[in-house]
N, C-alpha and C. Protein backbone atom coordinates (compact mmCIF):
# COMPACT_ATOMS: atom_id res chain seq x y z
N UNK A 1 0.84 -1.18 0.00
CA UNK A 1 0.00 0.00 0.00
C UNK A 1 0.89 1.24 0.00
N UNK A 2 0.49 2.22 -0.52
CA UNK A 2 1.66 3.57 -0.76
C UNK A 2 0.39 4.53 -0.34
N UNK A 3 1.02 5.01 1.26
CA UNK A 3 0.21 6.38 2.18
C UNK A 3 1.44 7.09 2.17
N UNK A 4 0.17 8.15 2.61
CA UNK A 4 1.18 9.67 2.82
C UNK A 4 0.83 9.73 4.36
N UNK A 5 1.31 10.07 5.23
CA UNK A 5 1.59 10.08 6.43
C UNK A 5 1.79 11.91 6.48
N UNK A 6 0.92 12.61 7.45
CA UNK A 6 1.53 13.91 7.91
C UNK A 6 1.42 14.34 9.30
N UNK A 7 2.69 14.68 10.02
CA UNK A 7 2.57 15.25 11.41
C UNK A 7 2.41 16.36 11.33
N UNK A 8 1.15 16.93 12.08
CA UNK A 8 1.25 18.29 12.54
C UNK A 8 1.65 19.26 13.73
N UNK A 9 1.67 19.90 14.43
CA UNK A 9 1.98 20.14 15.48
C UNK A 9 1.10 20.48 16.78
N UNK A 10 -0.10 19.39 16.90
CA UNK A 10 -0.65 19.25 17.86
C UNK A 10 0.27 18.14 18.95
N UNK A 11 0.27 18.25 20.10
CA UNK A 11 0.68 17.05 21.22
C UNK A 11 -0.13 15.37 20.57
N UNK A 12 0.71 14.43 20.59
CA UNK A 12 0.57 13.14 20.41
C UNK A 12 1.37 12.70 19.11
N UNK A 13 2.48 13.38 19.03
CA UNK A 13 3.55 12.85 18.37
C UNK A 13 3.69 10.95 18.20
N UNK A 14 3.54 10.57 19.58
CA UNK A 14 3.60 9.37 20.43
C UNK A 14 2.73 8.31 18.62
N UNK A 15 1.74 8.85 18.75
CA UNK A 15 0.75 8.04 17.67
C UNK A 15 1.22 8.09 15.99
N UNK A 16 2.03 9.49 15.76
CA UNK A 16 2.54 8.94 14.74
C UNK A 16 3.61 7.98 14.42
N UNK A 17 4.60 8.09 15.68
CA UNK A 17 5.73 7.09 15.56
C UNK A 17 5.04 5.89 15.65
N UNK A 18 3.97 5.47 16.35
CA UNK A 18 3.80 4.03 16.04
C UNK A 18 3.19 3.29 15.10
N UNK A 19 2.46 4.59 14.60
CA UNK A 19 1.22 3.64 13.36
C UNK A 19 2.75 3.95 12.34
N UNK A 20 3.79 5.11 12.12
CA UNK A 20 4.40 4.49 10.94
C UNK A 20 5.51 3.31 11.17
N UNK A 21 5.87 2.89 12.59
CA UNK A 21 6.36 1.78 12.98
C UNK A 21 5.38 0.78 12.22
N UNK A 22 4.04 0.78 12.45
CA UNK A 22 3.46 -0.60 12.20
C UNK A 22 2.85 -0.58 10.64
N UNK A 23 3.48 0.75 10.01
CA UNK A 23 3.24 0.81 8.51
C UNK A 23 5.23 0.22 8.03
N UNK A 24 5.80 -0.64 8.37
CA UNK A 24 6.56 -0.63 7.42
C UNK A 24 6.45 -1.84 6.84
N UNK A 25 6.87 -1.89 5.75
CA UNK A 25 6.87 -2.64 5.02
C UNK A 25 5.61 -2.15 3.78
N UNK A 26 5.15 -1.01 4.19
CA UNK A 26 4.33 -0.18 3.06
C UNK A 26 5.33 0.95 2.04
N UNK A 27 4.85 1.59 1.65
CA UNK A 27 5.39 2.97 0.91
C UNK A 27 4.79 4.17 1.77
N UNK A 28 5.90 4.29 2.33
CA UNK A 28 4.97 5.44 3.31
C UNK A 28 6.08 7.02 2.97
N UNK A 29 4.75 8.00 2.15
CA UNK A 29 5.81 9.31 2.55
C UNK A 29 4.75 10.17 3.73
N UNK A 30 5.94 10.55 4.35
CA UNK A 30 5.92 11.26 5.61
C UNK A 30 6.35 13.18 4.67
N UNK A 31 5.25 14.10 5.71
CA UNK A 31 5.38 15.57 5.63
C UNK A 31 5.31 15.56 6.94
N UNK A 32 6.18 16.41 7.80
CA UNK A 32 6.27 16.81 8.89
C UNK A 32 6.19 18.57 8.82
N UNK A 33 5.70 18.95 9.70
CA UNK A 33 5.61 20.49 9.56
C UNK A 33 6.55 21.20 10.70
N UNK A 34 6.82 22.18 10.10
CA UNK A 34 7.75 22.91 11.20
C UNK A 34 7.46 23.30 12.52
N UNK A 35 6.07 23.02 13.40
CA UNK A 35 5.93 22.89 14.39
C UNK A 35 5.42 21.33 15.17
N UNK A 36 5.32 20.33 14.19
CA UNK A 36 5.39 19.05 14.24
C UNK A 36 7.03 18.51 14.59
N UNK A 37 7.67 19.54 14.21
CA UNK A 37 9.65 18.89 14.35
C UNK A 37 9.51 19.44 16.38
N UNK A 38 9.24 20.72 16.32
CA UNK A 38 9.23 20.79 17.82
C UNK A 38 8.34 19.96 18.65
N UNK A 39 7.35 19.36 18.54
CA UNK A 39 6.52 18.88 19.09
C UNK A 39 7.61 17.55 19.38
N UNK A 40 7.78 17.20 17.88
CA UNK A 40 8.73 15.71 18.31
C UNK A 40 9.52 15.63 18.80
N UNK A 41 10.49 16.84 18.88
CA UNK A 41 12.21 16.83 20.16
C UNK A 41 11.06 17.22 21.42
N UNK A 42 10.33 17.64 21.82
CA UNK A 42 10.00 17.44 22.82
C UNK A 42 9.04 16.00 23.82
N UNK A 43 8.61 15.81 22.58
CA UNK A 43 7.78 14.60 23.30
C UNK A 43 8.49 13.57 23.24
N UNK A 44 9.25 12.90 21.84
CA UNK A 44 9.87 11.63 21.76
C UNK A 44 11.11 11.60 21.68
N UNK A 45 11.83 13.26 21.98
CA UNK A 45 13.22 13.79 22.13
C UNK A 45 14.31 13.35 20.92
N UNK A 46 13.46 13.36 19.79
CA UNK A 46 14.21 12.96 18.30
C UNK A 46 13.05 13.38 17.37
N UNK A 47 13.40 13.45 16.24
CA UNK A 47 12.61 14.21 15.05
C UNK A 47 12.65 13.57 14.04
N UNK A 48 13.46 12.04 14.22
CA UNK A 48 13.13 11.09 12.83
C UNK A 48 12.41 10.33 12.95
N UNK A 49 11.40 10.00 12.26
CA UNK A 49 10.57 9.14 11.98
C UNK A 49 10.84 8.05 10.80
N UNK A 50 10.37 6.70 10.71
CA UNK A 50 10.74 5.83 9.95
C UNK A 50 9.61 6.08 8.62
N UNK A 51 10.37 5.95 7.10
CA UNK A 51 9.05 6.81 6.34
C UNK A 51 10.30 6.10 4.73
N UNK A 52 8.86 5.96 3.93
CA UNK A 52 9.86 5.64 2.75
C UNK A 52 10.41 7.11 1.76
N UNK A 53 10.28 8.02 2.03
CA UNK A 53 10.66 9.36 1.89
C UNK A 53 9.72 10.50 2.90
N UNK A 54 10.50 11.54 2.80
CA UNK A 54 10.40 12.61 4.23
C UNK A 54 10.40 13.78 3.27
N UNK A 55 9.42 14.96 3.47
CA UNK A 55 9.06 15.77 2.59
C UNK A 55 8.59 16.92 4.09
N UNK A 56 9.49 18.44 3.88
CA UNK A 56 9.04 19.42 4.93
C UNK A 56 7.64 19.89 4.00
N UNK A 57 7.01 20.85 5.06
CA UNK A 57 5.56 21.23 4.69
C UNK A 57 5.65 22.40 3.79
N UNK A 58 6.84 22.79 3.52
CA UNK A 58 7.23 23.88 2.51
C UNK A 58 7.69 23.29 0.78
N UNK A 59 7.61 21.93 0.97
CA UNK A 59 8.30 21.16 -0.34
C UNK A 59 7.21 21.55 -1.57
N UNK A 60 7.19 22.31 -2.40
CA UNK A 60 6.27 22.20 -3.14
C UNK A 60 6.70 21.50 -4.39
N UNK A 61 7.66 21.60 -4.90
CA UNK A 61 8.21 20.43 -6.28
C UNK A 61 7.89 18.90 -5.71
N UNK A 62 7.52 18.76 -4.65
CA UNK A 62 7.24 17.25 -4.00
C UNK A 62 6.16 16.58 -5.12
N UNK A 63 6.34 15.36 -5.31
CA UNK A 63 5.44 14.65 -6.41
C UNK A 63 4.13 14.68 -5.39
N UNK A 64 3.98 14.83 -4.17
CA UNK A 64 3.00 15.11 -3.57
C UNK A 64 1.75 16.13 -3.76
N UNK A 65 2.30 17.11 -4.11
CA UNK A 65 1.85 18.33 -4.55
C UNK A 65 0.91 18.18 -6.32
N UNK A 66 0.94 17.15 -6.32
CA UNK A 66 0.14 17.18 -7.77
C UNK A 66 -0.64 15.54 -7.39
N UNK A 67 -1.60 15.85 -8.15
CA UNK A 67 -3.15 14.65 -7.81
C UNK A 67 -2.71 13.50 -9.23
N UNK A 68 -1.44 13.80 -9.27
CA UNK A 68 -1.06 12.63 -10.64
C UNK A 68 -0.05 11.41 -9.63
N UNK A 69 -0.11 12.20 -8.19
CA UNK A 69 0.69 10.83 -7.25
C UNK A 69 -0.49 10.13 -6.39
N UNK A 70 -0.71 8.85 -7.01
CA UNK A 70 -1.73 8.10 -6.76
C UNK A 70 -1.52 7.59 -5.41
N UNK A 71 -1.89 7.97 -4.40
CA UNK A 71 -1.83 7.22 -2.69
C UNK A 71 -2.81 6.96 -2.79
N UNK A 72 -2.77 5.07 -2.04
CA UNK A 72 -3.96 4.90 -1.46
C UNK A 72 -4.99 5.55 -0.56
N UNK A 73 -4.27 6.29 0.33
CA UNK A 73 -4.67 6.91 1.25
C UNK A 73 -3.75 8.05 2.45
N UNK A 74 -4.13 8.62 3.43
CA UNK A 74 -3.28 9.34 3.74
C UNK A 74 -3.79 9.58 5.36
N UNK A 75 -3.06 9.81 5.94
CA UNK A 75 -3.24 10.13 7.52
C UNK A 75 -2.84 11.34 8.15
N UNK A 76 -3.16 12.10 8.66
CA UNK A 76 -2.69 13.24 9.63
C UNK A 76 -2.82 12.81 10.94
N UNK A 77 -1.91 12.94 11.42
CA UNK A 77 -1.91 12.27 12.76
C UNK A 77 -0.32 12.75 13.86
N UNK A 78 -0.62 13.94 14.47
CA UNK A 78 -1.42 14.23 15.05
C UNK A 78 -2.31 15.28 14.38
N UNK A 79 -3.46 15.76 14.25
CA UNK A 79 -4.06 16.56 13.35
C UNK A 79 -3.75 18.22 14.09
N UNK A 80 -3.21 19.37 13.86
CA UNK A 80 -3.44 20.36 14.81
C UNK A 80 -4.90 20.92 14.34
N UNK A 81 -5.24 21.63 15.11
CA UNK A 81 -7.12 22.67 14.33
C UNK A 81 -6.24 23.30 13.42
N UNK A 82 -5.01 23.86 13.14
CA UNK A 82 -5.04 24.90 12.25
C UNK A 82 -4.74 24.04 10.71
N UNK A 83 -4.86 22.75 10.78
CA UNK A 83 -4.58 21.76 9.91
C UNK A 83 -5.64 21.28 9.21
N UNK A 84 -6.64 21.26 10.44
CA UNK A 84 -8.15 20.71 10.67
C UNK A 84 -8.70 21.96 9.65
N UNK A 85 -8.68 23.27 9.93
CA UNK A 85 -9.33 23.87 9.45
C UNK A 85 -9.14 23.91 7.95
N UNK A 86 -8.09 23.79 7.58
CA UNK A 86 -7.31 23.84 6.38
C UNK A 86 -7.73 22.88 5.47
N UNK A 87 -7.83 21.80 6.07
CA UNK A 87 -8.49 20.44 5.16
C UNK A 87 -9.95 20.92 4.69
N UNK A 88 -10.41 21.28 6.10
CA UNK A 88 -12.37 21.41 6.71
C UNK A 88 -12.46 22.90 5.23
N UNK A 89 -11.77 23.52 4.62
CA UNK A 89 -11.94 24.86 3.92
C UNK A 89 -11.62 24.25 2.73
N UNK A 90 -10.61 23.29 2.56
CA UNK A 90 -10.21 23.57 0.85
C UNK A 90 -9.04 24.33 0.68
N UNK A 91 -8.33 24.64 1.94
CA UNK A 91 -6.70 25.24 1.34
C UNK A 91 -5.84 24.62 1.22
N UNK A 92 -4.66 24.93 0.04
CA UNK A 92 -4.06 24.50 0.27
C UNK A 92 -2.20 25.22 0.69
N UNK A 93 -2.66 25.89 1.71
CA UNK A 93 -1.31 26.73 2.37
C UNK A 93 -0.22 25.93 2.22
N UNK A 94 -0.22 24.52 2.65
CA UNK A 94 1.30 23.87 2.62
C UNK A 94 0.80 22.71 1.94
N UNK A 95 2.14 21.83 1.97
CA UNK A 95 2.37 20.12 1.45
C UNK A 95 1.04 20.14 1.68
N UNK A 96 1.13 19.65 3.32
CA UNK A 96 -0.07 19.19 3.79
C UNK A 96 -1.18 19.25 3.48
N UNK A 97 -1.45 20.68 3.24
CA UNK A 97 -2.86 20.95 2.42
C UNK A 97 -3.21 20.44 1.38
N UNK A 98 -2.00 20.83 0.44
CA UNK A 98 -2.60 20.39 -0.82
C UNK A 98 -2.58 18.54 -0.78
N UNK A 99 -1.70 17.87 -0.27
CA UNK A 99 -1.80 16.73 -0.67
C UNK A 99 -2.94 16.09 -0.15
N UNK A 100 -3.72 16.56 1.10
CA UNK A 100 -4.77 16.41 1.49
C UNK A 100 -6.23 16.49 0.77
N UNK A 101 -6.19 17.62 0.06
CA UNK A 101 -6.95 18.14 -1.01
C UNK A 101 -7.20 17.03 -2.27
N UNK A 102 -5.68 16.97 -2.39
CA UNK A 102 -5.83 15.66 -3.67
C UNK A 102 -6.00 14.64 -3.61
N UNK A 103 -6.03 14.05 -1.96
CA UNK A 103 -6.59 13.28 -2.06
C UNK A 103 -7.90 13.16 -1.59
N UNK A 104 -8.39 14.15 -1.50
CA UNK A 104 -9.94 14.22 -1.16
C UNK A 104 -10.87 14.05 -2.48
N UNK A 105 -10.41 15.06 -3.31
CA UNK A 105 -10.36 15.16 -4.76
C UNK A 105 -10.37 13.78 -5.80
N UNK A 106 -10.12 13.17 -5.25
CA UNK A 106 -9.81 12.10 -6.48
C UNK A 106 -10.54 11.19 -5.56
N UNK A 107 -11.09 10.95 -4.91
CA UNK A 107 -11.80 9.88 -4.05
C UNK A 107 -10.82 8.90 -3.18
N UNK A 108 -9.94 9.09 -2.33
CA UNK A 108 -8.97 9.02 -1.94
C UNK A 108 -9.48 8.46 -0.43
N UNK A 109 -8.98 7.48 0.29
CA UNK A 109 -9.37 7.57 1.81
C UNK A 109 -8.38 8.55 2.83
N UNK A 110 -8.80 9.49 3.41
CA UNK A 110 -8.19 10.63 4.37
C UNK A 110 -8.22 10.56 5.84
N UNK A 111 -7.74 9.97 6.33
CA UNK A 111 -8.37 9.71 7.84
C UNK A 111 -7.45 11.16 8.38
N UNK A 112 -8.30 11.54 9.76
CA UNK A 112 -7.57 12.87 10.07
C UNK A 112 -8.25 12.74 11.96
N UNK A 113 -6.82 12.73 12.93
CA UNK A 113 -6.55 12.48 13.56
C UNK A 113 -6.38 13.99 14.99
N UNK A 114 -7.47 14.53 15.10
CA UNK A 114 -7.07 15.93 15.42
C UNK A 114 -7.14 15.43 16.75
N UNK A 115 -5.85 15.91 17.68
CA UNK A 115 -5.93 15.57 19.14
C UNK A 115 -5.82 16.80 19.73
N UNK A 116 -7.21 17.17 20.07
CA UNK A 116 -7.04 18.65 21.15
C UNK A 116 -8.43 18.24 21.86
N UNK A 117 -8.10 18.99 23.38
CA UNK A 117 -9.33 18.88 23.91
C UNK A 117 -9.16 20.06 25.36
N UNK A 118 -10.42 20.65 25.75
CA UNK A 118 -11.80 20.35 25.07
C UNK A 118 -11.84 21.22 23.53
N UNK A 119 -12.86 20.99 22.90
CA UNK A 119 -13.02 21.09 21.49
C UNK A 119 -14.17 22.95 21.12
N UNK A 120 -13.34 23.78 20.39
CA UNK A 120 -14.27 25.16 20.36
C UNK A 120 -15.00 24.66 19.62
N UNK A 121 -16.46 25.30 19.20
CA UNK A 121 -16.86 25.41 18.34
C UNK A 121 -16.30 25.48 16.58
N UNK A 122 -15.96 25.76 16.49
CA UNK A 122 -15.14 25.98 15.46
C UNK A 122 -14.34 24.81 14.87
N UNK A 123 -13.53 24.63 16.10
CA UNK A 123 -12.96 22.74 15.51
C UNK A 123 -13.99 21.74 15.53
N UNK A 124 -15.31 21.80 16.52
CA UNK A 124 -16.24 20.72 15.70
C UNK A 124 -17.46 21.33 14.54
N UNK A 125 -16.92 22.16 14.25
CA UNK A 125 -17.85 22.56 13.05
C UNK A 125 -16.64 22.15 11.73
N UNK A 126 -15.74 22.23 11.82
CA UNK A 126 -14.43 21.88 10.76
C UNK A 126 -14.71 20.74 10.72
N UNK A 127 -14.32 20.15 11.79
CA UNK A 127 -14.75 18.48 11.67
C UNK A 127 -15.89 17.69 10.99
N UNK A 128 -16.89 18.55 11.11
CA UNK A 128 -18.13 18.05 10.38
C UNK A 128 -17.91 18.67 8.66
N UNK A 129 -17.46 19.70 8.60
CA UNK A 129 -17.10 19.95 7.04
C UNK A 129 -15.49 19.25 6.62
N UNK A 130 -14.99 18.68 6.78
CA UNK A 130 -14.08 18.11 6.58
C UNK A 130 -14.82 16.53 6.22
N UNK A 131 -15.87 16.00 7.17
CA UNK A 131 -16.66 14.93 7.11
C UNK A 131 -17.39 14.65 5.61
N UNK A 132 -18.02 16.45 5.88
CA UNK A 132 -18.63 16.15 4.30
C UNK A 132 -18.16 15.87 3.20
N UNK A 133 -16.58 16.45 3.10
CA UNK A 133 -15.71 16.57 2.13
C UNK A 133 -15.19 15.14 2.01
N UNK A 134 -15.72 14.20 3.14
CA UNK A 134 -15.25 12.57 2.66
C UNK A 134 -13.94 12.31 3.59
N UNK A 135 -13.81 12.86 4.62
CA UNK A 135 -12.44 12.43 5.56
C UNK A 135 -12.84 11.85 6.56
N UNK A 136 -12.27 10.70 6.77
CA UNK A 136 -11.83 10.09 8.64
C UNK A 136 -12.13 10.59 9.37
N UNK A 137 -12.69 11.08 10.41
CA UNK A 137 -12.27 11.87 11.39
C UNK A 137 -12.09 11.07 12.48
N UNK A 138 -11.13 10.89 12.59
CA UNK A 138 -11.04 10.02 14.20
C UNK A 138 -10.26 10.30 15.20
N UNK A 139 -10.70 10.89 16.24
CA UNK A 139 -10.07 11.64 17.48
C UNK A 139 -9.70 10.13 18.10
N UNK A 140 -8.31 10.63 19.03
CA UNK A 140 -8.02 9.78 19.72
C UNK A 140 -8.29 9.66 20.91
N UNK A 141 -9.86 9.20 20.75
CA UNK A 141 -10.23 8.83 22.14
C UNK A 141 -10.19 7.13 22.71
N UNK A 142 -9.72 7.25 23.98
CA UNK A 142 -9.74 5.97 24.80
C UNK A 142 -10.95 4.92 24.61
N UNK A 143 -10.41 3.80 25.06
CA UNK A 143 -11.85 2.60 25.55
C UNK A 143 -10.62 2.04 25.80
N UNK A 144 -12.07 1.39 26.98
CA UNK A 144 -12.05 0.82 28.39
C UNK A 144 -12.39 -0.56 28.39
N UNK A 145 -13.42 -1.21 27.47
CA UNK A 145 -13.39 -2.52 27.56
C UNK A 145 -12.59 -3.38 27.35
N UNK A 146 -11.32 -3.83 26.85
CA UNK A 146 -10.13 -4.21 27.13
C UNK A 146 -9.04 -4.17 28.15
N UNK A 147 -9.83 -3.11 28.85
CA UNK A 147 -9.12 -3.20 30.25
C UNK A 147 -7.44 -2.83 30.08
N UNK A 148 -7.04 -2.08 29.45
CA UNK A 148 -5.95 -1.50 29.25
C UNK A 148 -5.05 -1.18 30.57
N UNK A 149 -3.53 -1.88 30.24
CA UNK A 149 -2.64 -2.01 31.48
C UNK A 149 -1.28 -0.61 31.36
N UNK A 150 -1.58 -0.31 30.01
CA UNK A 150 -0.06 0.70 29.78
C UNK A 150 -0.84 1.81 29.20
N UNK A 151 0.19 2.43 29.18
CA UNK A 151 -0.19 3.78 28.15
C UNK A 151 0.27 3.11 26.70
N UNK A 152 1.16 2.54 26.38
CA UNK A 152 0.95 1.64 25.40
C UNK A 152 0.04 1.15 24.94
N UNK A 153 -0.56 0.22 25.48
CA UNK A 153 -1.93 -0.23 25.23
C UNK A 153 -2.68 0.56 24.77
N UNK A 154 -3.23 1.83 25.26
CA UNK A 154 -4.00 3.35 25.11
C UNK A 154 -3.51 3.56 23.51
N UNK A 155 -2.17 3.56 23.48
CA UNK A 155 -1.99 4.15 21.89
C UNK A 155 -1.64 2.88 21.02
N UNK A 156 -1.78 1.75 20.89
CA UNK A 156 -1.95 0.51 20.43
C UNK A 156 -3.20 0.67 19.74
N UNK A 157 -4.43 1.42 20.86
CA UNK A 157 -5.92 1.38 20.52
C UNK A 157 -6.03 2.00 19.34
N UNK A 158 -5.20 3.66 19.81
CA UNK A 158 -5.73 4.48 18.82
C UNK A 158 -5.20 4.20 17.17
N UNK A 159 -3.89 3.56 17.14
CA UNK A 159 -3.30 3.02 16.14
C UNK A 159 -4.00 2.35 15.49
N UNK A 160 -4.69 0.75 15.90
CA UNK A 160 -5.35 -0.24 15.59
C UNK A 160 -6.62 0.84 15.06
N UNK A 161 -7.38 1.54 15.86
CA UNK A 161 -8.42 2.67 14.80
C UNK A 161 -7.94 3.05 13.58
N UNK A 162 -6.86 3.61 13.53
CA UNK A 162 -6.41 3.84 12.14
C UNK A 162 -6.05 3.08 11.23
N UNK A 163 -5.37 2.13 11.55
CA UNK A 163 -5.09 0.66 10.55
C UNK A 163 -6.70 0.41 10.32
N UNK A 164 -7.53 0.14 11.18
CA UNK A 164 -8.71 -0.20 10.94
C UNK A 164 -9.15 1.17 9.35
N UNK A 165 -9.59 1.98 9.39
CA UNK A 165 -9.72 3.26 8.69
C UNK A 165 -9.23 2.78 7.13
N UNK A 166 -7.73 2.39 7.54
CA UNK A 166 -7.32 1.88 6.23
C UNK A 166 -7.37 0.86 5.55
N UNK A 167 -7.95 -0.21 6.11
CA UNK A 167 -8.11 -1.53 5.72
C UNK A 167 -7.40 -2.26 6.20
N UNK A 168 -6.13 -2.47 7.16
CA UNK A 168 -5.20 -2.50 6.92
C UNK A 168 -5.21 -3.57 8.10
N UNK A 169 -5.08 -5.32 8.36
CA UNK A 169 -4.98 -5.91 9.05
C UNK A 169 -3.85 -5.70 9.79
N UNK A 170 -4.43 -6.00 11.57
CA UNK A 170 -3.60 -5.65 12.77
C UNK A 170 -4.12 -6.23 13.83
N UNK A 171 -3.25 -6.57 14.90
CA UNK A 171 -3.98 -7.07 16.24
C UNK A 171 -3.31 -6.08 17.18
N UNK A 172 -3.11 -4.88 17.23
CA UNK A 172 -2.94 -4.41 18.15
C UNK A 172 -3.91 -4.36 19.61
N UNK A 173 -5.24 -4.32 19.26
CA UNK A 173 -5.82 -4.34 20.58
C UNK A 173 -6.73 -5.58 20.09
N UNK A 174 -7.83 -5.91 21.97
CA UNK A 174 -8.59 -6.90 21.44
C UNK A 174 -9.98 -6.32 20.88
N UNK A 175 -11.08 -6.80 20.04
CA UNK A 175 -11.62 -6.27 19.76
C UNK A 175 -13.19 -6.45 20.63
N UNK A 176 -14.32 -6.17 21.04
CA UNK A 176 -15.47 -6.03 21.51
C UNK A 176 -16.01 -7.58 21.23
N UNK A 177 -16.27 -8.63 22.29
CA UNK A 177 -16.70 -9.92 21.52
C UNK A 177 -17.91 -10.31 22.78
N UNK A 178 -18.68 -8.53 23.36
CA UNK A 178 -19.51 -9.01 24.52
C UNK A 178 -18.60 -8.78 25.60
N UNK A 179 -19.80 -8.95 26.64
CA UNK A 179 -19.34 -8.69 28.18
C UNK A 179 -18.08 -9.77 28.67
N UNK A 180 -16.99 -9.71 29.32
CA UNK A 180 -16.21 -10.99 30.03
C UNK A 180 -17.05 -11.31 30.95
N UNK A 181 -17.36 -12.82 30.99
CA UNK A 181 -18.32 -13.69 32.18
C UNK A 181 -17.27 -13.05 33.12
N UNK A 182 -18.37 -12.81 34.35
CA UNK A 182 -18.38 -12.23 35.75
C UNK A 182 -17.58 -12.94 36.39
N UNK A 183 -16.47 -12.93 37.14
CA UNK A 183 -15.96 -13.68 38.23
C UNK A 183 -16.91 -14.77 39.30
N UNK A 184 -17.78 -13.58 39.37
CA UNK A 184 -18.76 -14.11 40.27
C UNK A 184 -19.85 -15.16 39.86
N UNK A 185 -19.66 -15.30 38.35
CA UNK A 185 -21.18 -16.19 37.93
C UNK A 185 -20.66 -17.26 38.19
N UNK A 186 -21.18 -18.54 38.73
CA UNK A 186 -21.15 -19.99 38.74
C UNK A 186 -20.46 -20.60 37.00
């Protein structure tokens, strides 16, 4: 499968290093944005990510930048709102934008990963026009029925959501198969 992968510079760096850990052996290009590089020396105290090419959010000669580079699909993850909004409008200010665009454009799967909370008005009104426009939207929110032991586990979940999004077989978490019989039942 050949995705485009983009970090933005919301907090949860954490989620892109692992879904493109558990994308290799794909074609994965990675856009990182210039407040996505700070986000990453601070959270995962390094700024490389594993990626079958690496493209800044200023690259515009990038084969990215034109709807003649066929990706299956594409991820933003972590999504910032000012990224969110950008998709949710139709701009295309950077990489990001536009390659987002094109692949919205061409019938493309877009999953988009915005981690902020709590949420203005404004970012869930983006979210719902971004929806219409045919994108993912999948916040990284928790569950509890698996009974989760790490913070690992926690971002295993949100990963396995996105592989899910893409088609993309994974066992990172377990999945919903009903209540676990009670300790207590006979």
């Amino acid at each position: 499968m050949r995705l485009i992968v983009a970090v933005t510079g919301a907090s949860g760096a954490v989620l892109a290093a692992r879904l493109l850990e558990h994308l290799a052996g794909h074609e994965t290009h990675l856009i990182v944005s210039d407040a996505a590089r700070t986000v990453l020396r601070h959270e995962l105290g390094r700024e490389d990510l594993p990626a079958t090419a690496l493209y800044g959010e200023d690259e515009w000669g990038s084969p990215l930048a034109s709807s003649s580079f066929l990706a299956d699909g594409m991820v933003i993850v972590p999504c910032s709102m000012k990224t969110l909004a950008m998709v949710a409008h139709g701009l295309s200010s950077n990489l990001i934008g536009r390659a987002a665009d094109n692949v919205l454009r061409t019938g493309r799967r877009l999953v988009l990963v915005p981690r902020e909370t709590p949420l203005s008005l404004a970012a869930i009104e983006n979210m719902r026009l971004a929806k219409m426009a045919g994108a993912i939207v999948l916040p990284p929110n928790m569950a509890f029925y698996f009974r989760p032991q790490t913070l690992d586990d926690m971002v295993d979940f949100v990963v396995g959501k996105i592989l899910d999004a893409l088609n993309l077989p994974h066992s990172l978490y377990r999945r919903w198969e009903g209540p676990a019989p009670s300790e207590d039942e006979p």
